[in-house]
N, C-alpha and C. Protein backbone atom coordinates (compact mmCIF):
# COMPACT_ATOMS: atom_id res chain seq x y z
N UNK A 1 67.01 -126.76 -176.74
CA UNK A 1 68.42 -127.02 -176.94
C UNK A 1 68.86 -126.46 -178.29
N UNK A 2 70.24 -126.07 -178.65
CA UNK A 2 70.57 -125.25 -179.50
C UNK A 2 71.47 -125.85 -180.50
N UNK A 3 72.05 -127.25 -179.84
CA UNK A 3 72.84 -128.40 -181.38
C UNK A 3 71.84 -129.19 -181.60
N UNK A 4 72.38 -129.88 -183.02
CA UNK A 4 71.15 -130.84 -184.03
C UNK A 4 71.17 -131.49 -183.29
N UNK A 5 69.97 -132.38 -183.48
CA UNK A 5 69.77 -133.70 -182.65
C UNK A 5 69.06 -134.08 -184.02
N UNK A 6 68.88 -135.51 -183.44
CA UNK A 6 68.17 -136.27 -184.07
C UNK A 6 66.72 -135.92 -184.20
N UNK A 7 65.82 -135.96 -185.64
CA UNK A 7 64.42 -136.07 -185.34
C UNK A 7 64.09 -136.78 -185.95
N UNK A 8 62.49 -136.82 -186.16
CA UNK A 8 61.67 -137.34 -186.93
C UNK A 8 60.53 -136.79 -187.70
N UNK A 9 59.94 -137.25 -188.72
CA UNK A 9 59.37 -136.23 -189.44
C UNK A 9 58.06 -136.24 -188.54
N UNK A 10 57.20 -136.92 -187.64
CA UNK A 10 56.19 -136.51 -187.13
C UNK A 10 56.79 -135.64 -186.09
N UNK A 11 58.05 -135.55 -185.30
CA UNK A 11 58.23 -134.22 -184.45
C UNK A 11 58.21 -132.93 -185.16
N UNK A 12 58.63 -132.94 -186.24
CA UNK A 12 58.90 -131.80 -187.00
C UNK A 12 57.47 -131.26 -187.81
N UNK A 13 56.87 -132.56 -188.01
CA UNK A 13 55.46 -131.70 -188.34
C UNK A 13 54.35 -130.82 -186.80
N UNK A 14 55.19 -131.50 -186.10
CA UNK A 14 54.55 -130.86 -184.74
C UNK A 14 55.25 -129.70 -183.84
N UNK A 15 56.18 -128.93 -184.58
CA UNK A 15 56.81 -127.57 -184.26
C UNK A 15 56.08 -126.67 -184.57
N UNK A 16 55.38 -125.57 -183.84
CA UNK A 16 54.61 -124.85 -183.93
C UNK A 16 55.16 -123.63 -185.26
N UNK A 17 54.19 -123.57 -185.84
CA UNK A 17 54.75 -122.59 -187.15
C UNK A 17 54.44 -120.74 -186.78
N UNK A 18 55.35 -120.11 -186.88
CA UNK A 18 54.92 -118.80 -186.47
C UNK A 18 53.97 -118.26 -187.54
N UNK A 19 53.68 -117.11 -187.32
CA UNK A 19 52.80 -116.51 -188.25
C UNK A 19 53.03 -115.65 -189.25
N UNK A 20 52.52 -115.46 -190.21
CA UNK A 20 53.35 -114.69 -191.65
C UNK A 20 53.40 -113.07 -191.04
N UNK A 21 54.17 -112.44 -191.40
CA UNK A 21 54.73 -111.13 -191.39
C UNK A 21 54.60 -110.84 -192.39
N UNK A 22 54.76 -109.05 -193.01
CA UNK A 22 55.28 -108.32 -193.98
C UNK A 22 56.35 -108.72 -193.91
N UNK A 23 57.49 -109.06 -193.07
CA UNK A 23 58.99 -109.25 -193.50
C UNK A 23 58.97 -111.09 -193.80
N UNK A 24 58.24 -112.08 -192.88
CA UNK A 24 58.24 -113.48 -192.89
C UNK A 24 57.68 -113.84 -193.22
N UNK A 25 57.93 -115.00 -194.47
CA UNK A 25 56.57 -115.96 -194.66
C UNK A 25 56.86 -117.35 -194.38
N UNK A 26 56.58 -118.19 -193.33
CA UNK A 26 56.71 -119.46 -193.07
C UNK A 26 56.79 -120.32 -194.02
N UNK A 27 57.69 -121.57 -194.13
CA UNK A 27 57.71 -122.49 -195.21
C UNK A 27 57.32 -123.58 -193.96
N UNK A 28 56.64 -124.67 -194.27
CA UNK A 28 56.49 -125.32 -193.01
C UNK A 28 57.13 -126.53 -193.53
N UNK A 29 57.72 -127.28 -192.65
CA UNK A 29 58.70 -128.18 -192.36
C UNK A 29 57.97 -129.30 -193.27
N UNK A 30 56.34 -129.47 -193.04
CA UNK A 30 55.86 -130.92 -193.23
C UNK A 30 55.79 -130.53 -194.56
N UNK A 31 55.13 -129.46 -195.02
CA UNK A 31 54.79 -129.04 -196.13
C UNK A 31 55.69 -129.21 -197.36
N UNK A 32 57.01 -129.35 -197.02
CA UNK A 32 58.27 -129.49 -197.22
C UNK A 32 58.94 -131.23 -197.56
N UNK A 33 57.98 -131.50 -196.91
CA UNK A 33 58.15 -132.91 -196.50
C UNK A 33 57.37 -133.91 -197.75
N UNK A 34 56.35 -133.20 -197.51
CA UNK A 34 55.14 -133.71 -198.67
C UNK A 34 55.37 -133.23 -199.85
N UNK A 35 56.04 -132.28 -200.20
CA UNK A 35 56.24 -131.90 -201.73
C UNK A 35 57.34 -132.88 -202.20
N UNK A 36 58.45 -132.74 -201.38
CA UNK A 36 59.69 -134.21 -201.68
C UNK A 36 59.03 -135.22 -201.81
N UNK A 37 58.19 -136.10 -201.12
CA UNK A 37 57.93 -137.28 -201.47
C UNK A 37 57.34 -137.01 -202.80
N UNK A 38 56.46 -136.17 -202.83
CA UNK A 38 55.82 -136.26 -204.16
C UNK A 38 56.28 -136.35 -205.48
N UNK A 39 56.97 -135.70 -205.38
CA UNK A 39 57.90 -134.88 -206.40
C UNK A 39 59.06 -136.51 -207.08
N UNK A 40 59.42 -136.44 -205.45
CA UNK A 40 60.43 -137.86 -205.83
C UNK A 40 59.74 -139.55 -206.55
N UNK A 41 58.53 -139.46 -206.11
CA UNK A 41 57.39 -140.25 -206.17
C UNK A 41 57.06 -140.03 -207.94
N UNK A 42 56.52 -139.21 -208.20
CA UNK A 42 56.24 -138.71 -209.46
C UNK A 42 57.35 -138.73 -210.60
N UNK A 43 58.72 -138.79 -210.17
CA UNK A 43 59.96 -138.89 -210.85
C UNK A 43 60.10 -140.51 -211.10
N UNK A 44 59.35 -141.04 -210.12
CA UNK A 44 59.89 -142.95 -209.88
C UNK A 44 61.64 -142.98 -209.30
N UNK A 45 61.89 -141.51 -208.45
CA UNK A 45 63.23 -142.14 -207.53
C UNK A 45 63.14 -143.34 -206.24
N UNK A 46 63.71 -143.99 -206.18
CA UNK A 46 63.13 -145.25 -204.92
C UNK A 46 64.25 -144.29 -203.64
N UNK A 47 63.66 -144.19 -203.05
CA UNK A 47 64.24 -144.06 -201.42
C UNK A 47 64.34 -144.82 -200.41
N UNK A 48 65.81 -144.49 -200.47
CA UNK A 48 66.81 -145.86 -199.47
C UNK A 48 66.18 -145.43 -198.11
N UNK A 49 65.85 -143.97 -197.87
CA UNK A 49 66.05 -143.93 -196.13
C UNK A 49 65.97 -142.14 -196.27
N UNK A 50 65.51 -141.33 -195.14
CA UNK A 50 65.41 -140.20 -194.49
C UNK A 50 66.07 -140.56 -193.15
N UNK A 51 66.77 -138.77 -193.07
CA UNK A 51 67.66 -138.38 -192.16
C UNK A 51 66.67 -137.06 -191.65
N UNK A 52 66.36 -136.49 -190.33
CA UNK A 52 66.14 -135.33 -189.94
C UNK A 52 66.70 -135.32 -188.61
N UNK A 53 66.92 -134.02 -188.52
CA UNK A 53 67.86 -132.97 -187.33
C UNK A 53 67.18 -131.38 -186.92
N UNK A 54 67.29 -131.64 -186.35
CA UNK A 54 66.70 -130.31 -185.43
C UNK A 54 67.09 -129.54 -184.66
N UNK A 55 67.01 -128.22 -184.65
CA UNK A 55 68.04 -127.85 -183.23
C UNK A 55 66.82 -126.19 -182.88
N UNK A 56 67.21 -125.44 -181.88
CA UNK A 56 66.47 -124.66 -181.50
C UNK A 56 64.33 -125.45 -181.19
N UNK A 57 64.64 -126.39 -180.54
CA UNK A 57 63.81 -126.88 -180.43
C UNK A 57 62.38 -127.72 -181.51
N UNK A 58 63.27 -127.36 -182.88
CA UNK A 58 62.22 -127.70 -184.00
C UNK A 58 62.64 -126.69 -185.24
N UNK A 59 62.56 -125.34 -184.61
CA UNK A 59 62.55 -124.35 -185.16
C UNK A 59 64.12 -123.93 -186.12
N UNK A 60 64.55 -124.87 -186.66
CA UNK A 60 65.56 -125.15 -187.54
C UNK A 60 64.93 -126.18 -187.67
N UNK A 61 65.41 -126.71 -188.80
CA UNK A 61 65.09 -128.16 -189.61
C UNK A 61 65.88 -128.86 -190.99
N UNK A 62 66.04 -129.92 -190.70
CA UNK A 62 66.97 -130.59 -192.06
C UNK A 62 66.90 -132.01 -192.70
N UNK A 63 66.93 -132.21 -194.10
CA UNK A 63 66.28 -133.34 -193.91
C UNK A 63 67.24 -133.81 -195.45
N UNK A 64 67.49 -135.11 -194.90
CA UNK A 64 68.85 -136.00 -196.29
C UNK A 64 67.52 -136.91 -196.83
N UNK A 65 67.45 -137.03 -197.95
CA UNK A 65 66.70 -137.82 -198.62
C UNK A 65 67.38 -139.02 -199.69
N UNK A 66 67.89 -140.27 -199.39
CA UNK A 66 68.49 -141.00 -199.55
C UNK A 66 68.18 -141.98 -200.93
N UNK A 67 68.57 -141.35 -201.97
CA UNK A 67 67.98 -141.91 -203.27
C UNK A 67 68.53 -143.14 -203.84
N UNK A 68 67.97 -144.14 -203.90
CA UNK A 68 69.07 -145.01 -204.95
C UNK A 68 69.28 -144.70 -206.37
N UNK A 69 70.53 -145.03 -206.39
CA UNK A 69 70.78 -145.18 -207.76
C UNK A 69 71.79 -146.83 -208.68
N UNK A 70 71.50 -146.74 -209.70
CA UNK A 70 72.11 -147.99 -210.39
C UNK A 70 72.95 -147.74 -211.39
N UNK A 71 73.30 -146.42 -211.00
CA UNK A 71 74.45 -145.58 -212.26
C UNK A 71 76.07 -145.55 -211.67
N UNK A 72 76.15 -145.84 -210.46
CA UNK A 72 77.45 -145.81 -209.82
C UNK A 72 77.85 -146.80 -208.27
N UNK A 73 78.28 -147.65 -208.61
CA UNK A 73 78.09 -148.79 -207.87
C UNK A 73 78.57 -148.14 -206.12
N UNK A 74 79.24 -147.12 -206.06
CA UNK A 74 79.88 -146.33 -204.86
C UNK A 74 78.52 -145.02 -203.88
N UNK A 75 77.95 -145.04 -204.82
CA UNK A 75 76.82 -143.78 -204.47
C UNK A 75 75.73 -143.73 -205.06
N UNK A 76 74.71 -143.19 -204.11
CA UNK A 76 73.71 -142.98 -204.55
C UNK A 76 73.34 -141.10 -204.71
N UNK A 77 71.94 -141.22 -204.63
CA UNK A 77 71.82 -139.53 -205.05
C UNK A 77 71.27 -139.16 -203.47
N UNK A 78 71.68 -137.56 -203.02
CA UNK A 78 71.05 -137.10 -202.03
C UNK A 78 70.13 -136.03 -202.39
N UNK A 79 69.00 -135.85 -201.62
CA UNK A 79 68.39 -134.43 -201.86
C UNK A 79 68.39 -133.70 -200.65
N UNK A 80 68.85 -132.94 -200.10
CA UNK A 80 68.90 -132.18 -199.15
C UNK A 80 68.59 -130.64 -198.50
N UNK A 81 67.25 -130.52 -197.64
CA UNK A 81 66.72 -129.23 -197.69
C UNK A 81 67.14 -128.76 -195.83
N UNK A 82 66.62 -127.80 -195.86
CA UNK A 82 67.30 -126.80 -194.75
C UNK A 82 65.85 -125.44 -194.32
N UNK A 83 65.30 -125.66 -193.20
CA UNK A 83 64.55 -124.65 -193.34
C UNK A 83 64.32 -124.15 -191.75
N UNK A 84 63.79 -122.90 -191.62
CA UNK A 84 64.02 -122.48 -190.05
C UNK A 84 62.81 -121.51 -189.97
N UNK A 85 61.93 -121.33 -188.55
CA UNK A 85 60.73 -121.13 -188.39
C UNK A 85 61.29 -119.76 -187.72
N UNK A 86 62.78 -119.20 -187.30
CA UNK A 86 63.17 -118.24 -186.33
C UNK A 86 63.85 -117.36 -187.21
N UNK A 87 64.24 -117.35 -188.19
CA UNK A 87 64.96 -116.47 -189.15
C UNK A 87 66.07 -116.65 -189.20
N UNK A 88 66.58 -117.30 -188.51
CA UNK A 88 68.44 -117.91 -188.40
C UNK A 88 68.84 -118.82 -189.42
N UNK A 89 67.97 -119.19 -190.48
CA UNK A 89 68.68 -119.63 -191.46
C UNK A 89 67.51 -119.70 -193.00
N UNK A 90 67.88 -119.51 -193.73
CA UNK A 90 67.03 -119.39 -194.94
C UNK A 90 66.75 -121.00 -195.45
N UNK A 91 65.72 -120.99 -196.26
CA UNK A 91 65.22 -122.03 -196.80
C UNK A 91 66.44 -122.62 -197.91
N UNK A 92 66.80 -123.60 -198.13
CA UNK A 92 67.81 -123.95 -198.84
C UNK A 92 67.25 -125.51 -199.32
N UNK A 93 67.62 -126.02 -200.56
CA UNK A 93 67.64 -127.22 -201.05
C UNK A 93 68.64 -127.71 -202.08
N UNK A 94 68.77 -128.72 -201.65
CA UNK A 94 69.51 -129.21 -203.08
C UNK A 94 70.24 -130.42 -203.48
N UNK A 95 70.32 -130.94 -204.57
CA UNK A 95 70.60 -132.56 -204.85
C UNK A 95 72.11 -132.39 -205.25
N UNK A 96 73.11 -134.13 -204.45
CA UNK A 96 73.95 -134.56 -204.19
C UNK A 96 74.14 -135.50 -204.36
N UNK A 97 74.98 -136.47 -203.97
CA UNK A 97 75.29 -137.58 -203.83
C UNK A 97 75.74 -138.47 -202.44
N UNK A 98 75.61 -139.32 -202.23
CA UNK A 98 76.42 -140.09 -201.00
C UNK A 98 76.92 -140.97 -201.19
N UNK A 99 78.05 -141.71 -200.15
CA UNK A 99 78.81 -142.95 -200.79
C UNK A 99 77.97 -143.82 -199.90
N UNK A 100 77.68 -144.70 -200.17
CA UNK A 100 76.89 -146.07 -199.84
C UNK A 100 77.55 -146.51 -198.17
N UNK A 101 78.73 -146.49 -198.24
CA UNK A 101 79.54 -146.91 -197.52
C UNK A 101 79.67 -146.43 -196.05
N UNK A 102 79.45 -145.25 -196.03
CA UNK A 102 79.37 -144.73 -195.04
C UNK A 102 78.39 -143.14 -194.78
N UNK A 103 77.74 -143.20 -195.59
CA UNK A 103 76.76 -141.89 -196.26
C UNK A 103 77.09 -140.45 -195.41
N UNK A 104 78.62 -140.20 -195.96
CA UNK A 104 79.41 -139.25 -196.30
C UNK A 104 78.58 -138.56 -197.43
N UNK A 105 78.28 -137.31 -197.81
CA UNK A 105 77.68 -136.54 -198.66
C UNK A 105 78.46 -135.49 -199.31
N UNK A 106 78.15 -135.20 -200.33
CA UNK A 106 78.45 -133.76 -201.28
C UNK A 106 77.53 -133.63 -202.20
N UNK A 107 78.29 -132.78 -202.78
CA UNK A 107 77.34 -131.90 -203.80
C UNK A 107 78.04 -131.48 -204.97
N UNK A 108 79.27 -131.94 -205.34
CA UNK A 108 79.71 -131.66 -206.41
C UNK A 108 80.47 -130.38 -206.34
N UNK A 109 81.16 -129.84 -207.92
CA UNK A 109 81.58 -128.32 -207.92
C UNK A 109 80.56 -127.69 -208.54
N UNK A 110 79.44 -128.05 -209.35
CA UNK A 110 78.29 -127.47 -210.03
C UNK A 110 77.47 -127.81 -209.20
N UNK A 111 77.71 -127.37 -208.30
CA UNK A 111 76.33 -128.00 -207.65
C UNK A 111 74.46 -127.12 -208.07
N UNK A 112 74.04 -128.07 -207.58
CA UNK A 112 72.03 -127.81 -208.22
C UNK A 112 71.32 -127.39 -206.71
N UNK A 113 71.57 -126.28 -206.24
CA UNK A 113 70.64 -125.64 -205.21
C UNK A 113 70.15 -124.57 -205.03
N UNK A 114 69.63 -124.12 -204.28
CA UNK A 114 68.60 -122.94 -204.05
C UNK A 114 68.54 -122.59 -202.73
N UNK A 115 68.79 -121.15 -202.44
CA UNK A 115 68.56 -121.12 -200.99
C UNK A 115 67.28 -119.47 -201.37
N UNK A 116 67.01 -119.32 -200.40
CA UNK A 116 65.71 -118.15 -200.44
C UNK A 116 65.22 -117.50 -198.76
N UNK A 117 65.34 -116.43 -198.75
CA UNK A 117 65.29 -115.61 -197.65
C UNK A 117 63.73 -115.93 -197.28
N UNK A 118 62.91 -115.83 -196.27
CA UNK A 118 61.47 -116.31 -196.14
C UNK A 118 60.78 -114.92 -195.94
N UNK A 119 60.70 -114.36 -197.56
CA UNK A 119 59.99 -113.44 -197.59
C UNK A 119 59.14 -113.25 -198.85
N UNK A 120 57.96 -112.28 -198.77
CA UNK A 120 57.33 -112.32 -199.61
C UNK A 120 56.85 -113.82 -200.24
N UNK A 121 56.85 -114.56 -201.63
CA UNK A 121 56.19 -115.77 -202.26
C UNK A 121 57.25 -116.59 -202.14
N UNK A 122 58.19 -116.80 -200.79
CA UNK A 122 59.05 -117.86 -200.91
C UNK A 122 58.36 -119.05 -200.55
N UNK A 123 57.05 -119.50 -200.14
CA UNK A 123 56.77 -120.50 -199.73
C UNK A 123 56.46 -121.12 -201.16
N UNK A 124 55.74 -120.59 -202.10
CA UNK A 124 55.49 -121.11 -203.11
C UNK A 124 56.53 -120.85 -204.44
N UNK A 125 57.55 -120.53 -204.36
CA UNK A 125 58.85 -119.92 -205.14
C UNK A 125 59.45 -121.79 -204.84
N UNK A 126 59.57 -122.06 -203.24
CA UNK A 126 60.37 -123.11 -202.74
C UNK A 126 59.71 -124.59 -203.56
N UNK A 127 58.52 -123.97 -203.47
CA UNK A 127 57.74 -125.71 -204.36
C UNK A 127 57.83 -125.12 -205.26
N UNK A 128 58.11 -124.49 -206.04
CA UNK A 128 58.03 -124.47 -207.88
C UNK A 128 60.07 -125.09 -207.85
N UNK A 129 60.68 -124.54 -207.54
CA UNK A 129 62.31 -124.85 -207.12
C UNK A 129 62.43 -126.25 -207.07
N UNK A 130 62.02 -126.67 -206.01
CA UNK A 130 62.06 -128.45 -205.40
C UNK A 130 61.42 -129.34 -206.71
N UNK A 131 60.59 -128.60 -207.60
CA UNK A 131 59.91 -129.80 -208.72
C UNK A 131 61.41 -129.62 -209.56
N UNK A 132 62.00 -127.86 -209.84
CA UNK A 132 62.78 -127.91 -210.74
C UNK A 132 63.82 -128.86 -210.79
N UNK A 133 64.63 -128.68 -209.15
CA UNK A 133 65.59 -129.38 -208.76
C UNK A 133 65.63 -131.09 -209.14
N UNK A 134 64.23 -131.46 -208.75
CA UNK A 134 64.07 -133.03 -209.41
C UNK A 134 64.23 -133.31 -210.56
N UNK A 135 63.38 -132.21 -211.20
CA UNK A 135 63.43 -132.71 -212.92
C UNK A 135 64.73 -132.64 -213.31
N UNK A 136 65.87 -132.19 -212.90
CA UNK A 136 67.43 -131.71 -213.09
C UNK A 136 68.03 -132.82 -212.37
N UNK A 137 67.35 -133.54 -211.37
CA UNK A 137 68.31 -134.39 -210.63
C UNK A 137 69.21 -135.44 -211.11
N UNK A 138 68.67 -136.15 -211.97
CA UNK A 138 69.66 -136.96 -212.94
C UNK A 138 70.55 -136.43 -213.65
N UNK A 139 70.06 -135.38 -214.24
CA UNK A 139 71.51 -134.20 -215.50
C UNK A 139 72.72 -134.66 -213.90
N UNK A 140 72.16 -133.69 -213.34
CA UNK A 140 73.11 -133.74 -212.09
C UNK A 140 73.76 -134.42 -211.63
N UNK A 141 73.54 -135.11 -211.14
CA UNK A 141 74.39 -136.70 -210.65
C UNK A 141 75.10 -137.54 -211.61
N UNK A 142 74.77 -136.86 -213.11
CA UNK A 142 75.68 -137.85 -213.99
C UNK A 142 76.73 -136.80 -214.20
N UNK A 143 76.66 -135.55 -213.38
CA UNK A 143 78.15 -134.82 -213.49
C UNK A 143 78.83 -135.33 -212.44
N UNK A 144 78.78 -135.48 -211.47
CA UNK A 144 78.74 -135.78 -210.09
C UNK A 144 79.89 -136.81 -210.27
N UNK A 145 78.94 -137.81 -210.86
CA UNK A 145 79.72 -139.19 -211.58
C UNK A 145 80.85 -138.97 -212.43
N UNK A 146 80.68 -138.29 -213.02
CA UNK A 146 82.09 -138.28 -214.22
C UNK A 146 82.89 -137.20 -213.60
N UNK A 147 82.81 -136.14 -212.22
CA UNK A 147 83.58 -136.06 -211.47
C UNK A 147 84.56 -136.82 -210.62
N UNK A 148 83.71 -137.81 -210.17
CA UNK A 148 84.28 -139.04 -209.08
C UNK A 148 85.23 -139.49 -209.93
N UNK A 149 85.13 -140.03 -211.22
CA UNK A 149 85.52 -141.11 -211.95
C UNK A 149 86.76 -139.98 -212.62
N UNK A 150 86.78 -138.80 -212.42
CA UNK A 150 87.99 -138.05 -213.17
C UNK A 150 89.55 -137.94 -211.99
């Protein structure tokens, strides 16, 4: 099927990964999966909750990472990545915010992301990126904040 649906991260670690090319290099979904927790883990962010979606049978992938925060009584922080096993969409990440209320999302006008074509050292370009993006995630969200509040 070809719109998002709902997933889960053990379906998505179970989408078959194609094989590297001279033009493709696979980022794999789980792999993806495990560097966020880590990363977020290693920062001490607490996570409210994960979101994943899928469409082309797996082979797209997306995933909201639901951060708390105690800096803005309306929102918390999002981290949000994007990756595809078919070439129809590039690897993308990047931290946001959501309103509590109804986890409506953005990203600000400065926003903090990265997107990368899946070629050549993007698999390991994407985990050096995703640590950067964390270590930045707070700068971030306290613009975010004094956006809302302007």
């Amino acid at each position: 099927m070809k719109g998002n649906q709902s997933g889960t991260e053990a379906f998505l670690r179970t989408v078959a990964l194609p094989e590297k090319t001279k033009t493709y290099t696979p980022i794999t979904h789980g792999d993806i999966i495990d560097k966020l927790e880590a990363e977020l883990s290693n920062a001490n962010f607490v996570v409210e909750g994960t979101e994943y979606l899928y469409s082309h049978g797996g082979d797209i992938a997306s995933g909201k990472i639901y951060i708390q925060s105690t800096k803005d009584p309306d929102m918390g922080m999002l981290f949000s990545w994007m990756n595809s096993y078919n070439k129809k969409v590039k690897f993308s990440c990047g931290v946001g915010a959501f309103v509590y209320e109804n986890k409506t999302s953005f990203f600000g006008t400065e926003g903090l992301s990265w997107i990368r074509k899946h070629t050549g050292t993007a698999n390991a370009e994407a985990f050096n990126i995703i640590e950067q993006i964390v270590d930045h995630a707070h700068f971030h969200f306290d613009k975010i904040i004094a956006e809302k509040n302007r």
